[in-house]
Protein backbone atom coordinates (compact mmCIF):
# COMPACT_ATOMS: atom_id res chain seq x y z
CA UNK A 1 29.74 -1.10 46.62
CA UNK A 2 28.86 1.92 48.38
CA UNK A 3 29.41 3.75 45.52
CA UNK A 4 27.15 2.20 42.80
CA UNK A 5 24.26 2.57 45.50
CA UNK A 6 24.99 6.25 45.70
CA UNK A 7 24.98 5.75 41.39
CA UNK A 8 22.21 4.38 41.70
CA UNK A 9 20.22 6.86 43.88
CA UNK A 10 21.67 9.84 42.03
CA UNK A 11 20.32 8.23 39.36
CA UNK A 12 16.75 7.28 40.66
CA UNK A 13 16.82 11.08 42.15
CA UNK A 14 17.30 12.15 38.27
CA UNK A 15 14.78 10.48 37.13
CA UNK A 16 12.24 11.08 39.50
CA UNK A 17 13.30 14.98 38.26
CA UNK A 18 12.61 14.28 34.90
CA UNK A 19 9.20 12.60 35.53
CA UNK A 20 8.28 15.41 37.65
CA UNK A 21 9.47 18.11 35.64
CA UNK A 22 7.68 16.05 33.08
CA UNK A 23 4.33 16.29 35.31
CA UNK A 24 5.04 20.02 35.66
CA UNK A 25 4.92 20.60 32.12
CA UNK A 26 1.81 18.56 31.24
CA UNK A 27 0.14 20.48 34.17
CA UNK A 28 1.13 23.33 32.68
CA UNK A 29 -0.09 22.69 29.51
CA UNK A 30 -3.42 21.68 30.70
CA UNK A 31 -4.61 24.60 32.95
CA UNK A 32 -3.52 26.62 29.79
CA UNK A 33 -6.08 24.50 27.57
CA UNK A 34 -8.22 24.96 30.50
CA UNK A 35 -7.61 28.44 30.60
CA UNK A 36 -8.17 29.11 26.99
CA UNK A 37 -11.48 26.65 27.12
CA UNK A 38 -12.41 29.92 29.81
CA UNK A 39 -11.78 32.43 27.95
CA UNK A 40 -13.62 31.07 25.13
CA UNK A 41 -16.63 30.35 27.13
CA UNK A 42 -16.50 33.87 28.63
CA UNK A 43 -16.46 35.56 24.97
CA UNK A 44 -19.17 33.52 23.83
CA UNK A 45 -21.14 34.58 26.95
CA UNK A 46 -19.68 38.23 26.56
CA UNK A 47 -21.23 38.25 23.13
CA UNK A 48 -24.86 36.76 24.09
CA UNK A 49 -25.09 39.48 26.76
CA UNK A 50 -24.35 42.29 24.07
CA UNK A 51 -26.70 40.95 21.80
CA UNK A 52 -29.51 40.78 25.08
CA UNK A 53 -28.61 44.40 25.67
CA UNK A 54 -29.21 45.59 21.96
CA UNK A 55 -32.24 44.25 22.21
CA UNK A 56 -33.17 45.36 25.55
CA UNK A 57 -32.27 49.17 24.04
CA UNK A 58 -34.36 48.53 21.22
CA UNK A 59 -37.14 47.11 23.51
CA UNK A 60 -36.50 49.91 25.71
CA UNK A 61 -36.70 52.84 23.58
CA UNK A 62 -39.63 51.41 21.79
CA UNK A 63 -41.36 51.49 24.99
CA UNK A 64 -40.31 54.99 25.82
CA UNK A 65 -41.49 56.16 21.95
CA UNK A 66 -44.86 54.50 23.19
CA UNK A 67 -45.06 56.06 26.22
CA UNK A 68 -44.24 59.58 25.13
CA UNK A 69 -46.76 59.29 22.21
CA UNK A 70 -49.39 58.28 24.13
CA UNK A 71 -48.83 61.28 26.75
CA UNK A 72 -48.32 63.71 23.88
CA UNK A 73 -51.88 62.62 22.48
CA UNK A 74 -53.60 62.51 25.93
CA UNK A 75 -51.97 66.38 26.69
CA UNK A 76 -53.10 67.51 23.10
CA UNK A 77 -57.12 66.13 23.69
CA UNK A 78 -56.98 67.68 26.91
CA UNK A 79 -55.52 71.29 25.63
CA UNK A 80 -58.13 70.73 22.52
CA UNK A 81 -60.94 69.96 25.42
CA UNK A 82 -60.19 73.32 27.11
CA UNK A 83 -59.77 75.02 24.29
CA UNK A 84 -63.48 73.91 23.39
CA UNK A 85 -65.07 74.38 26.22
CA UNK A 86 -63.25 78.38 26.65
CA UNK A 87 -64.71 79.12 22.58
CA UNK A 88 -67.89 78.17 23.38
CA UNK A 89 -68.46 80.51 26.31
């Protein structure tokens, strides 16, 4: 008798293994979806924040083109201004 209760344990111990080795590997399985879900997310946020900063560069050196035009024409009136005003004395 004895002995078919220790069966019987070794046997509930092995399958308690199984189930939880079972667990294991559908845990496993999961956080890799999970983790592949993650990286997915994070490359389609990786290329939406390229794509901002090509258009921030664009924005940007629009801006600066501005910007250095207008100072080029302001510095040319005034050097034409002085220029004037020295040729008529």
């Amino acid at each position: 008798m004895p002995e078919s209760t220790l069966e019987v344990r070794i046997a509930g111990l092995e399958g308690s293994y199984k189930e939880l080795t079972k667990r294991i590997d559908d845990l496993r399985s999961e956080m890799h979806r999970g983790f592949d879900g993650v990286r997915a997310e994070m490359d389609h946020t990786r290329t939406g924040l390229e794509a901002q900063m090509a258009d921030l560069r664009a924005e940007f050196r629009t801006s600066f083109r501005w910007a250095m035009s207008l100072i080029l024409v302001n510095w040319l009136s005034l050097m034409a201004g002085i220029f004037l005003v020295v040729a008529r004395k």
